[in-house]
C-alpha atoms as a PDB file:
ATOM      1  CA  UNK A   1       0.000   0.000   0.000  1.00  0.00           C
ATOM      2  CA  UNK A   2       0.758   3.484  -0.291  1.00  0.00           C
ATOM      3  CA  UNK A   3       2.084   5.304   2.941  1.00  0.00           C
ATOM      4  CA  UNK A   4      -0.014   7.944   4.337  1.00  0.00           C
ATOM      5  CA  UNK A   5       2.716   9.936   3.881  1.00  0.00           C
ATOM      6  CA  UNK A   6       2.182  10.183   0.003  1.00  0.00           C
ATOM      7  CA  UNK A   7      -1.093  12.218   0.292  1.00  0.00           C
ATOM      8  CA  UNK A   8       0.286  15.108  -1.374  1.00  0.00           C
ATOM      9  CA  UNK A   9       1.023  13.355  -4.409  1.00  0.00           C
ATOM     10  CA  UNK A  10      -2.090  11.038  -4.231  1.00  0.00           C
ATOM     11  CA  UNK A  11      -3.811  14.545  -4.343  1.00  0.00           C
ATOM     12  CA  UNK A  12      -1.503  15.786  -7.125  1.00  0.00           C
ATOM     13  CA  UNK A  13      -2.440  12.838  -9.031  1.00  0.00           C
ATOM     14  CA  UNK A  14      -5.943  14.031  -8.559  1.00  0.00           C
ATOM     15  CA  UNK A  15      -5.531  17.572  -9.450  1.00  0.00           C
ATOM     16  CA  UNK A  16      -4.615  15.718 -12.592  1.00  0.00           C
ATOM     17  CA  UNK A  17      -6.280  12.861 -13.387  1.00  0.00           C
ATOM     18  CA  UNK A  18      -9.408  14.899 -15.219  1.00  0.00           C
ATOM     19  CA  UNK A  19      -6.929  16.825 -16.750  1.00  0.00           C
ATOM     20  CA  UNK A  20      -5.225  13.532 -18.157  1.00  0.00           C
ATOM     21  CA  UNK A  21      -8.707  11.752 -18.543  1.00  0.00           C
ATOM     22  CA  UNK A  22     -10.505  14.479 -20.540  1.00  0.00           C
ATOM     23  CA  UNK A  23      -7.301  14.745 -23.091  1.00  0.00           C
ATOM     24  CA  UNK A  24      -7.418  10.914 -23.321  1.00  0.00           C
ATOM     25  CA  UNK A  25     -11.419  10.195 -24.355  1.00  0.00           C
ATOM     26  CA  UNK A  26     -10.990  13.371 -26.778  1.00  0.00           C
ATOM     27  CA  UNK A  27      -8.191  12.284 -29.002  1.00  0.00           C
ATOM     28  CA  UNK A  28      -9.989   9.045 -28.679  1.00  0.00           C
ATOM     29  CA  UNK A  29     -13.382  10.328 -29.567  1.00  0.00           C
ATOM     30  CA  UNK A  30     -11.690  11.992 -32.585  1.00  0.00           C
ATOM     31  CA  UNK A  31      -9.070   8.975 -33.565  1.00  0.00           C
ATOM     32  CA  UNK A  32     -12.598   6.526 -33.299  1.00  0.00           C
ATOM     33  CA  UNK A  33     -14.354   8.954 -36.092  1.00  0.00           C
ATOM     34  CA  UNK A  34     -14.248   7.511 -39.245  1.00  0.00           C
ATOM     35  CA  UNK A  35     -10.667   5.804 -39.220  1.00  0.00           C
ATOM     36  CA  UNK A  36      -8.958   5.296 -42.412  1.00  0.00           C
ATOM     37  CA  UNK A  37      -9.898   1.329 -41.445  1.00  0.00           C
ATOM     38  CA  UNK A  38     -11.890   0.185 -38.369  1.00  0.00           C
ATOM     39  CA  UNK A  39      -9.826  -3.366 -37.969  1.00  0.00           C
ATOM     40  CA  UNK A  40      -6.560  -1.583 -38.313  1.00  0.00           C
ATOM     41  CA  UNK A  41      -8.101   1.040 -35.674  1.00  0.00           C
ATOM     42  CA  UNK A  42      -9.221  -1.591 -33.261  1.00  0.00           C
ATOM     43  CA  UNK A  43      -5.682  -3.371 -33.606  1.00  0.00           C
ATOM     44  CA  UNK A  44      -3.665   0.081 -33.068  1.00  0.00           C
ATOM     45  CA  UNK A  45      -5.539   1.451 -30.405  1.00  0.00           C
ATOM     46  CA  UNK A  46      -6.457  -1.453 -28.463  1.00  0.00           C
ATOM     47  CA  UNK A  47      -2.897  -0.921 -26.255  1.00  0.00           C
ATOM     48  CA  UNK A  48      -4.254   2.199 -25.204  1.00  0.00           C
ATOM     49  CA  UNK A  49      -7.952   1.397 -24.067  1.00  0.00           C
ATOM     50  CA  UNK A  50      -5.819  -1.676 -22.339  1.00  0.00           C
ATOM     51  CA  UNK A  51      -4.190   1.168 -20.187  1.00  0.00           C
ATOM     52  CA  UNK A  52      -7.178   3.203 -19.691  1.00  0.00           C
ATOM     53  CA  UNK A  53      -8.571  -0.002 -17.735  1.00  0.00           C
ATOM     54  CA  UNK A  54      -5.641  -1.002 -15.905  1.00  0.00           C
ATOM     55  CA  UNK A  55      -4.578   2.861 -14.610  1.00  0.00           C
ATOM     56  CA  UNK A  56      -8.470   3.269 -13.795  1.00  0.00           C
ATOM     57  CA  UNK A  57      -9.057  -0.299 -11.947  1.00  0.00           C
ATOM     58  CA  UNK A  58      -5.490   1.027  -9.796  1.00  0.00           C
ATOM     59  CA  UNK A  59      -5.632   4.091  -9.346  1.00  0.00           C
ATOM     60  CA  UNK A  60      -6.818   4.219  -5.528  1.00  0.00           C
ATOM     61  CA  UNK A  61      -4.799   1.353  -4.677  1.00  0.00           C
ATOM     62  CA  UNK A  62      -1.367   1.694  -6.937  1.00  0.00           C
ATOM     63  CA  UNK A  63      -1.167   5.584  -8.016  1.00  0.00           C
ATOM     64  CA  UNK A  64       1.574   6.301 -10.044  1.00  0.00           C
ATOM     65  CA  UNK A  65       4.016   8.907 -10.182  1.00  0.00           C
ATOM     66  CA  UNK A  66       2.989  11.845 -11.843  1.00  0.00           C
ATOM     67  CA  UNK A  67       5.641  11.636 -15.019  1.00  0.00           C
ATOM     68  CA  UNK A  68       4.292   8.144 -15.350  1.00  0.00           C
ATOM     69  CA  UNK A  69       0.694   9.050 -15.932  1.00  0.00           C
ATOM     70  CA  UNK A  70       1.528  11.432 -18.494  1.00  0.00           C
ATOM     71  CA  UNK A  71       3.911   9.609 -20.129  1.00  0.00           C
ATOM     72  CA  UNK A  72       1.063   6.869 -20.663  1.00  0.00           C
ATOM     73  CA  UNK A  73      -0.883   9.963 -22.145  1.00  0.00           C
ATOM     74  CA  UNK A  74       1.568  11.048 -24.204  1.00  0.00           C
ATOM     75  CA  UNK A  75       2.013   7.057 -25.654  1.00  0.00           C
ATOM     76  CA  UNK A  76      -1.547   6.663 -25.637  1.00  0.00           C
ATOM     77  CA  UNK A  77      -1.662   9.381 -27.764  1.00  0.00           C
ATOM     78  CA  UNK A  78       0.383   8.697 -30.401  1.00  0.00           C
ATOM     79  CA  UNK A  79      -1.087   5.219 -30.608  1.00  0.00           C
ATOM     80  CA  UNK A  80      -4.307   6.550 -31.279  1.00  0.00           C
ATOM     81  CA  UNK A  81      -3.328   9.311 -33.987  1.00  0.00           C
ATOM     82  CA  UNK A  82      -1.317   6.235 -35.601  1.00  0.00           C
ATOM     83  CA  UNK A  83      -4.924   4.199 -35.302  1.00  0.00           C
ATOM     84  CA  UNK A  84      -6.907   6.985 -36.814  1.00  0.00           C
ATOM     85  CA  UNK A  85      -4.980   7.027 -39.951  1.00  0.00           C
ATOM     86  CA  UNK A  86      -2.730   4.229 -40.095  1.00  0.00           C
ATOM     87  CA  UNK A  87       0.700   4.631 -39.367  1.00  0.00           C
ATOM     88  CA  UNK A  88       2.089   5.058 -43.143  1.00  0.00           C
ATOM     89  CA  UNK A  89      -0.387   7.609 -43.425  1.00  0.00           C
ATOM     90  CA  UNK A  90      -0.488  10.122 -41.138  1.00  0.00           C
ATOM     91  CA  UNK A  91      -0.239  13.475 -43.119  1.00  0.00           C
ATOM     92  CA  UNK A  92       2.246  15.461 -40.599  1.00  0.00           C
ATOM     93  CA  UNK A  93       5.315  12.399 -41.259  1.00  0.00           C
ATOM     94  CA  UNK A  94       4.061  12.315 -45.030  1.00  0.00           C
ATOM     95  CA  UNK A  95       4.944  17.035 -45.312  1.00  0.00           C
ATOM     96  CA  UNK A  96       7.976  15.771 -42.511  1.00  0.00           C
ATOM     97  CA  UNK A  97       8.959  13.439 -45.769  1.00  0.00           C
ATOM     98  CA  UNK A  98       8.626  15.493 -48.436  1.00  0.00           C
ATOM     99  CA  UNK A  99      10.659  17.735 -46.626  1.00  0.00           C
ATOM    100  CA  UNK A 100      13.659  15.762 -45.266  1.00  0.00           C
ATOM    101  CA  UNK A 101      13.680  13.444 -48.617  1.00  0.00           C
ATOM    102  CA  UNK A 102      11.910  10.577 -46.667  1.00  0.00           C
ATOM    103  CA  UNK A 103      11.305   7.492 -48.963  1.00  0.00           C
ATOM    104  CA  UNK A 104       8.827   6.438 -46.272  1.00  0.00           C
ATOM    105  CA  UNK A 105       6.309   7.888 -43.501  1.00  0.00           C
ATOM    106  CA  UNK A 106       8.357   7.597 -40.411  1.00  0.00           C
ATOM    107  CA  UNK A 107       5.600   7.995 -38.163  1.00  0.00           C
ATOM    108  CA  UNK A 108       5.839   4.482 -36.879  1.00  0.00           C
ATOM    109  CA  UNK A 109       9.819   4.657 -35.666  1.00  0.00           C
ATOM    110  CA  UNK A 110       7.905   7.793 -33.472  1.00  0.00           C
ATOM    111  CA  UNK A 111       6.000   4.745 -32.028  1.00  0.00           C
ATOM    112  CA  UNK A 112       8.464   2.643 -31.526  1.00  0.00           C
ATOM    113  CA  UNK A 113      10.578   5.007 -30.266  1.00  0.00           C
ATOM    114  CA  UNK A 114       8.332   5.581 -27.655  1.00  0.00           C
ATOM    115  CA  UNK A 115       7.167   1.933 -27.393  1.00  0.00           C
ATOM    116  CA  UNK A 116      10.748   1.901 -25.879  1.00  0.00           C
ATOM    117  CA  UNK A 117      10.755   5.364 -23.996  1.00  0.00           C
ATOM    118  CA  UNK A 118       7.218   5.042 -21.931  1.00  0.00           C
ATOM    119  CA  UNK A 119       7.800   1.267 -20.750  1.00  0.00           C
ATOM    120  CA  UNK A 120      11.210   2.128 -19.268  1.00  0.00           C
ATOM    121  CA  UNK A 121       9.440   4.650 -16.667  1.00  0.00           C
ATOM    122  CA  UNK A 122       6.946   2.000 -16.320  1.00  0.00           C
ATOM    123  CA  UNK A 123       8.970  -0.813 -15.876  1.00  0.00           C
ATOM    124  CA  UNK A 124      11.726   1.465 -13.234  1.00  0.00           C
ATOM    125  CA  UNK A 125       8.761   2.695 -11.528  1.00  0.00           C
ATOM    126  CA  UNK A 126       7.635  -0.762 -10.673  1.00  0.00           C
ATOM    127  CA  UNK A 127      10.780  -2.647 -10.148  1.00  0.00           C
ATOM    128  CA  UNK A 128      11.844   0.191  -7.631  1.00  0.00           C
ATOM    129  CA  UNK A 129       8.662   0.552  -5.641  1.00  0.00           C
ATOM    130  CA  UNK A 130       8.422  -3.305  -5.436  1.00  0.00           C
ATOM    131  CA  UNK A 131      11.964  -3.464  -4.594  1.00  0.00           C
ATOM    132  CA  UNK A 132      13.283  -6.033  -6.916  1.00  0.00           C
ATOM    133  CA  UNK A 133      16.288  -4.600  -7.549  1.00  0.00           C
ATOM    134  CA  UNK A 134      18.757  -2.905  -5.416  1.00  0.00           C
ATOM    135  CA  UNK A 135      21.653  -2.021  -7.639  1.00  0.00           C
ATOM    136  CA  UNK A 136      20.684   1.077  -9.968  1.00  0.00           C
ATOM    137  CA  UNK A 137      23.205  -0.224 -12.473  1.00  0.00           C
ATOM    138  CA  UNK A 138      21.607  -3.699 -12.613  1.00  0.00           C
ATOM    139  CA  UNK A 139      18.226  -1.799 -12.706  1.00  0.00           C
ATOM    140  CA  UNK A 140      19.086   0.533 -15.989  1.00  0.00           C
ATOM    141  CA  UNK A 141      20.303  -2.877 -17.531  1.00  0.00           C
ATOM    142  CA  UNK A 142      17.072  -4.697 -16.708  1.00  0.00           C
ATOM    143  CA  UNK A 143      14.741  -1.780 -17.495  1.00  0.00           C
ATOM    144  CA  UNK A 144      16.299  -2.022 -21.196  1.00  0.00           C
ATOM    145  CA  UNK A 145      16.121  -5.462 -21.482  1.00  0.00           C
ATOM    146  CA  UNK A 146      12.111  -5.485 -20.524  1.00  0.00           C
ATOM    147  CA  UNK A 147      11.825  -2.974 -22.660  1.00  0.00           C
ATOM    148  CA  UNK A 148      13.287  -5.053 -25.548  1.00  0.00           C
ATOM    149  CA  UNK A 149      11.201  -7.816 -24.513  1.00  0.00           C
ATOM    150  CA  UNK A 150       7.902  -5.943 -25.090  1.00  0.00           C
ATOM    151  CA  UNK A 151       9.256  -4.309 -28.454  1.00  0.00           C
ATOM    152  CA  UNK A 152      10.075  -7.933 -29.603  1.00  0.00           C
ATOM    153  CA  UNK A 153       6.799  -9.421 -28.270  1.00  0.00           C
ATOM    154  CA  UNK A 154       5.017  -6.943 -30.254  1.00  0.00           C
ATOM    155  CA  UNK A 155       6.450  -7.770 -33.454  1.00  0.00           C
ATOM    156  CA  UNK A 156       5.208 -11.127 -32.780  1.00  0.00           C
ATOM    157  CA  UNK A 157       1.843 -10.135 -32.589  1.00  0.00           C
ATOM    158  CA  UNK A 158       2.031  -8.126 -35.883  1.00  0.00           C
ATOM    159  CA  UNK A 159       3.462 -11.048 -37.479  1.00  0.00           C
ATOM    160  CA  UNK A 160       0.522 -13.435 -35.886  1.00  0.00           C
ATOM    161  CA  UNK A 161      -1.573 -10.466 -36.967  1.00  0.00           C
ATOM    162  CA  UNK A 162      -0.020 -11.027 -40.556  1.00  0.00           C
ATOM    163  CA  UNK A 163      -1.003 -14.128 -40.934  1.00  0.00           C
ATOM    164  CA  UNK A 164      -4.509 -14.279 -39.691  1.00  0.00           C
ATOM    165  CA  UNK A 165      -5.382 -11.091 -41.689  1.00  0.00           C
ATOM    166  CA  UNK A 166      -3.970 -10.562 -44.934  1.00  0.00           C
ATOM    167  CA  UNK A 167      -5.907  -8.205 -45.996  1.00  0.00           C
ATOM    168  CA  UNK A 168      -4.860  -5.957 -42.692  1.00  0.00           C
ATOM    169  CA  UNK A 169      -1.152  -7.569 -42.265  1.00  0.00           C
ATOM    170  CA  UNK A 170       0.193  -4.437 -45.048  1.00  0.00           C
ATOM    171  CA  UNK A 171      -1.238  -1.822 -42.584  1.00  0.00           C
ATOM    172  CA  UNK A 172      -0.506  -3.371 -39.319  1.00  0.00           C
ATOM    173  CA  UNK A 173       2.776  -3.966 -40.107  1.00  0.00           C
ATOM    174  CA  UNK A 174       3.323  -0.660 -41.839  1.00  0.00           C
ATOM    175  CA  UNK A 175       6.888  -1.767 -43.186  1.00  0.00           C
ATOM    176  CA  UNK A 176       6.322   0.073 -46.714  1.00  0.00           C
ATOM    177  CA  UNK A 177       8.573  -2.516 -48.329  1.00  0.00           C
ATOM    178  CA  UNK A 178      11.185  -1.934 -46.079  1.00  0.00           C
ATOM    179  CA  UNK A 179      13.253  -4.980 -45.525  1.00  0.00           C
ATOM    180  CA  UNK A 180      14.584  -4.479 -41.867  1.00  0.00           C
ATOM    181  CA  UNK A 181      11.506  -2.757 -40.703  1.00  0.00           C
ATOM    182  CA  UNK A 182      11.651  -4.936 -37.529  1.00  0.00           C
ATOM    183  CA  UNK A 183      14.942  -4.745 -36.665  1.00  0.00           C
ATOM    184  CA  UNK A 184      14.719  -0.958 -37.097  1.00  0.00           C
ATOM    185  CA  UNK A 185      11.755  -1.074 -34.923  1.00  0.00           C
ATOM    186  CA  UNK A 186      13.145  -2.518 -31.824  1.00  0.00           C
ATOM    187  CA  UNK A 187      16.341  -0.885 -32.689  1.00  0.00           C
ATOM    188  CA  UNK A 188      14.074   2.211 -32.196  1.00  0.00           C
ATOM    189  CA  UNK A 189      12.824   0.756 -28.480  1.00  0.00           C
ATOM    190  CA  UNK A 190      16.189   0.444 -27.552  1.00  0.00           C
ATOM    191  CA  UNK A 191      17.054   4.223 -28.057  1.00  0.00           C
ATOM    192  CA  UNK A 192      13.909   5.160 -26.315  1.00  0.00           C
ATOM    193  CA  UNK A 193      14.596   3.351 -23.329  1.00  0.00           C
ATOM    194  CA  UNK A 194      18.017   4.049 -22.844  1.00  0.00           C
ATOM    195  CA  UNK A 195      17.163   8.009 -23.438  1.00  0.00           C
ATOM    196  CA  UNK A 196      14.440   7.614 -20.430  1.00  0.00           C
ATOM    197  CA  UNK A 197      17.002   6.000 -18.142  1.00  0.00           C
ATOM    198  CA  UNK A 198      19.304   8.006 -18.827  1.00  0.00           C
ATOM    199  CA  UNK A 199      17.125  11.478 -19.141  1.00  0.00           C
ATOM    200  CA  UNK A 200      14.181  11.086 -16.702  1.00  0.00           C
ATOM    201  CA  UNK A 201      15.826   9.022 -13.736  1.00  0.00           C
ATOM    202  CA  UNK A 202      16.582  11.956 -12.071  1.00  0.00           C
ATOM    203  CA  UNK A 203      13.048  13.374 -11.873  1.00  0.00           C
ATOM    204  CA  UNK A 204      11.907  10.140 -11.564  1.00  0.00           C
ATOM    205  CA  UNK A 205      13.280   9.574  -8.238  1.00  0.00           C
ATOM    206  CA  UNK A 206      12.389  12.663  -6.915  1.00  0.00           C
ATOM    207  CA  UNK A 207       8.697  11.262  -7.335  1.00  0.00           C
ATOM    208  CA  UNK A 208       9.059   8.351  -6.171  1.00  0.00           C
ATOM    209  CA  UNK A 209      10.625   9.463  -3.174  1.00  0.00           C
ATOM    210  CA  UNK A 210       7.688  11.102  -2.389  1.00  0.00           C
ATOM    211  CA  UNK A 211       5.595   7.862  -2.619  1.00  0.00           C
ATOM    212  CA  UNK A 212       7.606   6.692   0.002  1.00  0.00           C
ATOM    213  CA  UNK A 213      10.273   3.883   0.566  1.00  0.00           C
ATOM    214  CA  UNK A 214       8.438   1.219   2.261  1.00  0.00           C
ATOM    215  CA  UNK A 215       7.425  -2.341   0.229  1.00  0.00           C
ATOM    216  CA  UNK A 216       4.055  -1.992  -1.709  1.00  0.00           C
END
């Protein structure tokens, strides 16, 4: 449990929360209008409504750390503007490309960029509260390593995705003929979680210190 020293931030969390829940079923509202395809939209922004249940079921019980929640906004986010229009398609990467001489809508290394970036908090914020790790050098090594695990695991399910659904494998996938597409992906994960370790641990901490110490 949380120690009844962490009121303030419970209560900062609340200050919040219909801040963070109001941007959330907006962009959703909007990203659920008329998406470029409603099977690709279901598959692309099902990882979000999956965290709108889980931070609502815990939120009394297991609040977060404030750069947590809105790091799960700012993810959710993104998801769900890559849902609305696909990821190959969403018109800001395609001016970005004509631009910077992009063969391809990069919109997608964004996600998985972040796929990498957003975890890491995730993952430190839980393996430090729960006290699983003690050194913070094993802990930045670990972090990175989950992080790769879910990056990997996802291109799983787009390839299981592939081959159930052809006909929604070429948007799912979004590799626009590129032959490495995966590898860039989680090569993409692995740059966003080493930048939050090595950017955000720092604030992070100060949060969590205000949780408290004890075991949850």
């Amino acid at each position: 449990m949380i120690p009844e020293g962490s009121r303030e931030v419970r209560a900062m969390n609340g200050r919040h929360w219909s801040v963070w829940l109001t941007v959330f079923l907006v962009v959703l509202a909007w990203s659920a209008f008329e998406p470029k395809d409603a099977v690709i939209w279901l598959l692309e922004a099902a990882p979000a409504l999956v965290a709108l249940v889980i931070l609502a079921a815990t939120y009394h019980r297991y609040p977060l750390t404030p750069l947590t929640y809105w790091l799960i906004l700012s993810h959710s986010v993104i998801l769900l503007v890559g849902a609305h229009y696909t990821y190959a398609e969403v018109p800001l990467f395609d001016w970005l490309g004509e631009v910077m001489g992009w063969r391809r809508n990069n919109y997608d290394k964004l996600g998985h960029l972040v796929q990498g970036f957003v975890p890491a908090i995730i993952a430190r914020e839980i393996l430090l509260r729960q006290r699983v790790v003690a050194s913070r050098t094993w802990l930045a090594f670990i972090v990175i390593c989950i992080c790769l695990a879910i990056s990997a695991f996802y291109e799983l399910i787009e390839w299981w995705v592939a081959l159930l659904s052809e006909q929604a494998a070429g948007a799912f996938l979004g590799t626009q003929g590129y032959a490495w597409d995966t590898q860039s992906d989680m090569g993409w994960a692995l740059v966003g979680a080493v930048l939050a370790v090595t950017t955000l641990s720092g604030v992070h901490d100060r949060q969590l210190a205000r949780l408290g110490t004890r075991r949850e």
